[in-house]
C-alpha atoms as a PDB file:
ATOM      1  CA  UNK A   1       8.413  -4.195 -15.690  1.00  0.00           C
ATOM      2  CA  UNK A   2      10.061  -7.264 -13.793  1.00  0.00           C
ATOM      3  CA  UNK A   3       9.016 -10.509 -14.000  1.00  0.00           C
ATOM      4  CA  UNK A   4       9.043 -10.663 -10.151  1.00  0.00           C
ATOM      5  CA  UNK A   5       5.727 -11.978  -8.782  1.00  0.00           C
ATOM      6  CA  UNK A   6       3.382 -10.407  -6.391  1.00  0.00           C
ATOM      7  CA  UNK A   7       2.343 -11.589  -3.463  1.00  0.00           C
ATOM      8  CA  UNK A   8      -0.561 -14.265  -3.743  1.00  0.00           C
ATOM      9  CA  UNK A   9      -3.101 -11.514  -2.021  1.00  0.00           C
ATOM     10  CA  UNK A  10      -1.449  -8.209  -4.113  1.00  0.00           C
ATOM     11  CA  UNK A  11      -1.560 -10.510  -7.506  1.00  0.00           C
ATOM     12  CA  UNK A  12      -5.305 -11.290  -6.675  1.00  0.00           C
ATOM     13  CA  UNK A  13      -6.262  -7.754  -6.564  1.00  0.00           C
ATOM     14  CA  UNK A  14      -3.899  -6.641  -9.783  1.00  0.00           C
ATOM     15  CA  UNK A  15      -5.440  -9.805 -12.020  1.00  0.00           C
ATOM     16  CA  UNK A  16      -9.237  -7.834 -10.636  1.00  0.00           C
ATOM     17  CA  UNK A  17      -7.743  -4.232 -11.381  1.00  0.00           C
ATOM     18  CA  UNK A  18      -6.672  -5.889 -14.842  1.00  0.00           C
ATOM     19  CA  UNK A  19      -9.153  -7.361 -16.614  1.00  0.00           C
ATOM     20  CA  UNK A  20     -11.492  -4.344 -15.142  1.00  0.00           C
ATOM     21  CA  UNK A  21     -12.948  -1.420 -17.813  1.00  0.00           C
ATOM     22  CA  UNK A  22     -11.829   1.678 -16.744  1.00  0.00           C
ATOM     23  CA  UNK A  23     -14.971   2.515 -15.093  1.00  0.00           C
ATOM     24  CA  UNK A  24     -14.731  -0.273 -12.873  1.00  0.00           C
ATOM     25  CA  UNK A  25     -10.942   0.480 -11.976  1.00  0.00           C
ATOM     26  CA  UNK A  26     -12.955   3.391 -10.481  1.00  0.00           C
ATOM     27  CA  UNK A  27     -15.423   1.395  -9.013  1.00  0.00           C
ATOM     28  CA  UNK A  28     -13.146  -0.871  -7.636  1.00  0.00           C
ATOM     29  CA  UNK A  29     -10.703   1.900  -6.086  1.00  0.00           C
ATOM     30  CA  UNK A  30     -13.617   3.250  -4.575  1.00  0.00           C
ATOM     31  CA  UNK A  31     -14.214   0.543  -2.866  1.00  0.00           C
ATOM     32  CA  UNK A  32     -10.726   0.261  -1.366  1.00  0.00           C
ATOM     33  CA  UNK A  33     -10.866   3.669  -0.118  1.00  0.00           C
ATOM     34  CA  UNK A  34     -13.997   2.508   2.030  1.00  0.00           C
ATOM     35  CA  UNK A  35     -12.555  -0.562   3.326  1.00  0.00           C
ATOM     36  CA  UNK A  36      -9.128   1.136   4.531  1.00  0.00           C
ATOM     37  CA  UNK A  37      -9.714   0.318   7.754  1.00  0.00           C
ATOM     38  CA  UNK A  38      -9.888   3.281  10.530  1.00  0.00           C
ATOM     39  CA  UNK A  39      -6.065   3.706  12.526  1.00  0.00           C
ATOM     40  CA  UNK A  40      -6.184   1.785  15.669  1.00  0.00           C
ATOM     41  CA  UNK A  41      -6.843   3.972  19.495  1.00  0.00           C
ATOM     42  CA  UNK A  42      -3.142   4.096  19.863  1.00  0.00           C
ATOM     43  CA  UNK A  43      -2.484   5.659  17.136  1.00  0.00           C
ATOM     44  CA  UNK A  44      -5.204   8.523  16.742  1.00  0.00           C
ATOM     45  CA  UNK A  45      -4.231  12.143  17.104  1.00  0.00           C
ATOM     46  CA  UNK A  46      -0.383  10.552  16.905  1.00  0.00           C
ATOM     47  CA  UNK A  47       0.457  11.517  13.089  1.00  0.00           C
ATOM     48  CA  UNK A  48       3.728  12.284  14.652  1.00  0.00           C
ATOM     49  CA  UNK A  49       4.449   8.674  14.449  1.00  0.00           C
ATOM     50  CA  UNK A  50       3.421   8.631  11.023  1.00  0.00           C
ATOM     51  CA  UNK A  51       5.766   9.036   7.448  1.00  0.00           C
ATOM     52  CA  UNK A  52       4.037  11.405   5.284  1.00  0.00           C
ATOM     53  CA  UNK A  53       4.308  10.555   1.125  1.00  0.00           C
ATOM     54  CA  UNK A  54       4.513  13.804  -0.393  1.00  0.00           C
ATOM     55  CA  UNK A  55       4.318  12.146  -4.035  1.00  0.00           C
ATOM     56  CA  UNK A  56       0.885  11.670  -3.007  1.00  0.00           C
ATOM     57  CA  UNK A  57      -2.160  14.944  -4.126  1.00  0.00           C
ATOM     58  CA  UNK A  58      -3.454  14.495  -0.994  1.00  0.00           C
ATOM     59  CA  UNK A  59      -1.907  14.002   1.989  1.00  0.00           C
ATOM     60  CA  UNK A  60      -1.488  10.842   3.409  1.00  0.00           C
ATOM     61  CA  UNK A  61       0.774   8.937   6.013  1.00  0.00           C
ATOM     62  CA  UNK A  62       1.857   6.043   6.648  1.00  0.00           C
ATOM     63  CA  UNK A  63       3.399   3.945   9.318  1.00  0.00           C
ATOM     64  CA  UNK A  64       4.853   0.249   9.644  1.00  0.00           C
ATOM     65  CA  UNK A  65       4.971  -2.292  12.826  1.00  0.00           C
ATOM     66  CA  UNK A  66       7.148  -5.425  12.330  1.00  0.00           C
ATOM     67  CA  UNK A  67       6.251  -8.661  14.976  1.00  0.00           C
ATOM     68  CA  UNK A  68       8.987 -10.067  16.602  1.00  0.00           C
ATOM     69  CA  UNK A  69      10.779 -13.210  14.460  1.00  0.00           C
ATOM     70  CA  UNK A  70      13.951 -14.920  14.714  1.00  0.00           C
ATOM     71  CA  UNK A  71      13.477 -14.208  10.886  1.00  0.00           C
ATOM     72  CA  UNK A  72      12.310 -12.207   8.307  1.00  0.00           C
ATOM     73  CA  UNK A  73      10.409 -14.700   7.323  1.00  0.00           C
ATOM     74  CA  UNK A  74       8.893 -14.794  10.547  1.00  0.00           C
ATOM     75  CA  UNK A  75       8.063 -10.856  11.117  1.00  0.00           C
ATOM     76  CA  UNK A  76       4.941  -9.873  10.055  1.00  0.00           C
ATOM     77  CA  UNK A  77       4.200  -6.510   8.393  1.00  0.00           C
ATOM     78  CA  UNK A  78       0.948  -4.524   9.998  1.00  0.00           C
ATOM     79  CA  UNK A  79       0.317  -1.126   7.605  1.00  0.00           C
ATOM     80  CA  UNK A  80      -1.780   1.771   8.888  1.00  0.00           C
ATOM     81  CA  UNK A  81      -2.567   4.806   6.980  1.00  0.00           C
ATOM     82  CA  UNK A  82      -3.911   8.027   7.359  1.00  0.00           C
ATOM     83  CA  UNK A  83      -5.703   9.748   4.824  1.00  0.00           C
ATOM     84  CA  UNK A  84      -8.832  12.384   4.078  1.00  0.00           C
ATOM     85  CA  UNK A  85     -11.691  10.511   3.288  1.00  0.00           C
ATOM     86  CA  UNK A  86     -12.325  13.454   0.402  1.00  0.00           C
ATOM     87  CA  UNK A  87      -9.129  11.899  -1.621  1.00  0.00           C
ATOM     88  CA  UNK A  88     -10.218   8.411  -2.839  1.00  0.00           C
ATOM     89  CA  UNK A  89      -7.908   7.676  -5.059  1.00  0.00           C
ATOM     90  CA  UNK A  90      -5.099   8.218  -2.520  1.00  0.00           C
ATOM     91  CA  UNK A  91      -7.379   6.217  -0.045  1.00  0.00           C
ATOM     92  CA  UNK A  92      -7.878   3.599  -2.389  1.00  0.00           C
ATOM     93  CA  UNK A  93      -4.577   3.092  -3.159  1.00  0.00           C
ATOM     94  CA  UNK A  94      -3.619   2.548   0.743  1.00  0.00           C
ATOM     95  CA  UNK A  95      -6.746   0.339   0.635  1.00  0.00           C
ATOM     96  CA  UNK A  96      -5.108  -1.768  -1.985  1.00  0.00           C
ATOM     97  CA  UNK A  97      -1.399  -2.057  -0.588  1.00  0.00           C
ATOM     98  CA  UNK A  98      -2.855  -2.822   3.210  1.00  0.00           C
ATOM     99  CA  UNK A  99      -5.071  -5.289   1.632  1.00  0.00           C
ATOM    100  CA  UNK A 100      -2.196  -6.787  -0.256  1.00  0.00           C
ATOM    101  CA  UNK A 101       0.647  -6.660   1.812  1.00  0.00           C
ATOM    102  CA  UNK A 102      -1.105  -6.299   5.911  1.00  0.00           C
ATOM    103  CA  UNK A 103       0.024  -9.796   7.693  1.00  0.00           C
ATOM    104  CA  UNK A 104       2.381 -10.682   5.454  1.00  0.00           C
ATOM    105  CA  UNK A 105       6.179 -11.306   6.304  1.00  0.00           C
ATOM    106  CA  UNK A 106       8.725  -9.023   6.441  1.00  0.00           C
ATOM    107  CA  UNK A 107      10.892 -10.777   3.324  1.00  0.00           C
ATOM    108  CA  UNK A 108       7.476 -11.115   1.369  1.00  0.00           C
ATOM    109  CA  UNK A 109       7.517  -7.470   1.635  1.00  0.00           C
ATOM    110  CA  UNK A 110      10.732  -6.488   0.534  1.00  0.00           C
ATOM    111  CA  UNK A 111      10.577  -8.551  -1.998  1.00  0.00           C
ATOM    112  CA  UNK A 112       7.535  -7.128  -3.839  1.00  0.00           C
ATOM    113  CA  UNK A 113       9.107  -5.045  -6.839  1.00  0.00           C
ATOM    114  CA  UNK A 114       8.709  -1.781  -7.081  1.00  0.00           C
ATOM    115  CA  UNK A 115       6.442  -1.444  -9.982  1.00  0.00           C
ATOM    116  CA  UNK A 116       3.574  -3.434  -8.499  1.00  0.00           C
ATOM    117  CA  UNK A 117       1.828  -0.487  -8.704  1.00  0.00           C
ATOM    118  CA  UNK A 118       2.059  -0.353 -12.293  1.00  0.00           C
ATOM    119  CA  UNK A 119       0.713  -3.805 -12.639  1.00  0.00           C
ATOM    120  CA  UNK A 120      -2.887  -2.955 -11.692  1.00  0.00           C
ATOM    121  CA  UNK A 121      -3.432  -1.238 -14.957  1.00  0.00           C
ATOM    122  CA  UNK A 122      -4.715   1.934 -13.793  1.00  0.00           C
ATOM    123  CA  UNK A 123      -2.360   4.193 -16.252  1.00  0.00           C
ATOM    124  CA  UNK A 124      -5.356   3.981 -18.428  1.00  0.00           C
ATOM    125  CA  UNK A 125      -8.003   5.762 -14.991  1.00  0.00           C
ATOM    126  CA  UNK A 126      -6.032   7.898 -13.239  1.00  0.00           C
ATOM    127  CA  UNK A 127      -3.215   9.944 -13.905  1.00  0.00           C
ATOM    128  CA  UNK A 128       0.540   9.202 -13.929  1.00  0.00           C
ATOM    129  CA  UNK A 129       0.936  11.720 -10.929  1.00  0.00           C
ATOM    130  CA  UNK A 130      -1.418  10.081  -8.799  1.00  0.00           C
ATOM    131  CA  UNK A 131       0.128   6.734  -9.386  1.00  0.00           C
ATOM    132  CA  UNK A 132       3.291   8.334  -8.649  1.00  0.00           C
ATOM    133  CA  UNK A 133       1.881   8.519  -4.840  1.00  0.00           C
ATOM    134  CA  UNK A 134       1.443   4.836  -4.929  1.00  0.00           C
ATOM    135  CA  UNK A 135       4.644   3.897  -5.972  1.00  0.00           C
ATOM    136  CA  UNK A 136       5.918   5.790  -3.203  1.00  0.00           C
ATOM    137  CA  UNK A 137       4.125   4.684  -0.741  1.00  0.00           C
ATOM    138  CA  UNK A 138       5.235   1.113  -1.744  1.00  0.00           C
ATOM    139  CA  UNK A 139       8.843   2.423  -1.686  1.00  0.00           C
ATOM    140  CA  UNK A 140       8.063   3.885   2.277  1.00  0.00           C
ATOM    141  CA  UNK A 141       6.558   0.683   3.799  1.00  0.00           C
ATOM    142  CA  UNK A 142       9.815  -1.081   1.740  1.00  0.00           C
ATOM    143  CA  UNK A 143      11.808   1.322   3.508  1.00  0.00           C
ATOM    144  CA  UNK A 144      10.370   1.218   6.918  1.00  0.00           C
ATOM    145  CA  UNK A 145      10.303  -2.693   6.779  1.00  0.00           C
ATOM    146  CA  UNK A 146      13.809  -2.779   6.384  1.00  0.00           C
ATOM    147  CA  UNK A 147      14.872  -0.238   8.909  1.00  0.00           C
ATOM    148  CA  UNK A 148      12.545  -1.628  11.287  1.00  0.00           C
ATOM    149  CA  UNK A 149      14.096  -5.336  10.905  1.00  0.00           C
ATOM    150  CA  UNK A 150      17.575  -4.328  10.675  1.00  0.00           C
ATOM    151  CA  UNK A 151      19.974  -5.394  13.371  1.00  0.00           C
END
């Protein structure tokens, strides 16, 4: 793993995920599932706007808006998913990157590594498929960010 730190508000909810039992990893994913919050008017019935992360079991998409800045440091990042509310793992992990990385800037985002995901220590609750998905949807909203603020 690097030794690149999180985010303050992603490193808050890995230290939680860590020193977690498994069945409170659970618990806890759960409740990021629920609290994904519901897409916005504009974009409802508009998955056409949306990335979808095939990594993921179920399916899920994503999508990125970047603020206006004179720098990156001065774009924020707003995340919106999509996703069933029968997958709650997948949920949960959208939960958990749009409470981590929504309103922060654009070079806070790109600079998260890519195995955050892997620092939550849920190898040892769900399986290395499903964390697959997250890592890839990390890699997306990376992805997006930078297209989005390139000029």
């Amino acid at each position: 793993m690097s030794d690149t730190p999180l985010p303050a508000p992603l490193a808050e909810i890995a230290d939680d995920f860590r020193s977690a039992s498994n069945d409170l990893k659970l618990q806890l994913l759960l409740e990021f599932s629920d609290e994904l919050p519901a897409l916005p008017e504009r974009y409802a019935g508009r998955l056409d706007q949306f990335e979808r992360v095939d990594e993921c079991q179920s399916p899920l998409f994503l999508t990125v808006e970047v603020d206006d800045g004179a720098s990156l440091e001065q774009r924020e990042v707003h995340l919106f998913f999509d996703a069933p509310a029968e997958a709650p793992t997948t949920r949960g992990f959208a939960g958990i990157l749009h409470e981590g990385l929504d309103g922060l800037s654009a070079a806070q985002v790109l600079a998260v590594p890519d195995d955050a995901p892997m620092r939550f220590g849920l190898a040892e609750a769900v399986s290395p498929l499903r964390l697959r998905g997250m890592v890839a949807m990390l890699g997306r909203i990376k992805r997006q960010v930078r297209a989005k603020t390139a000029t």
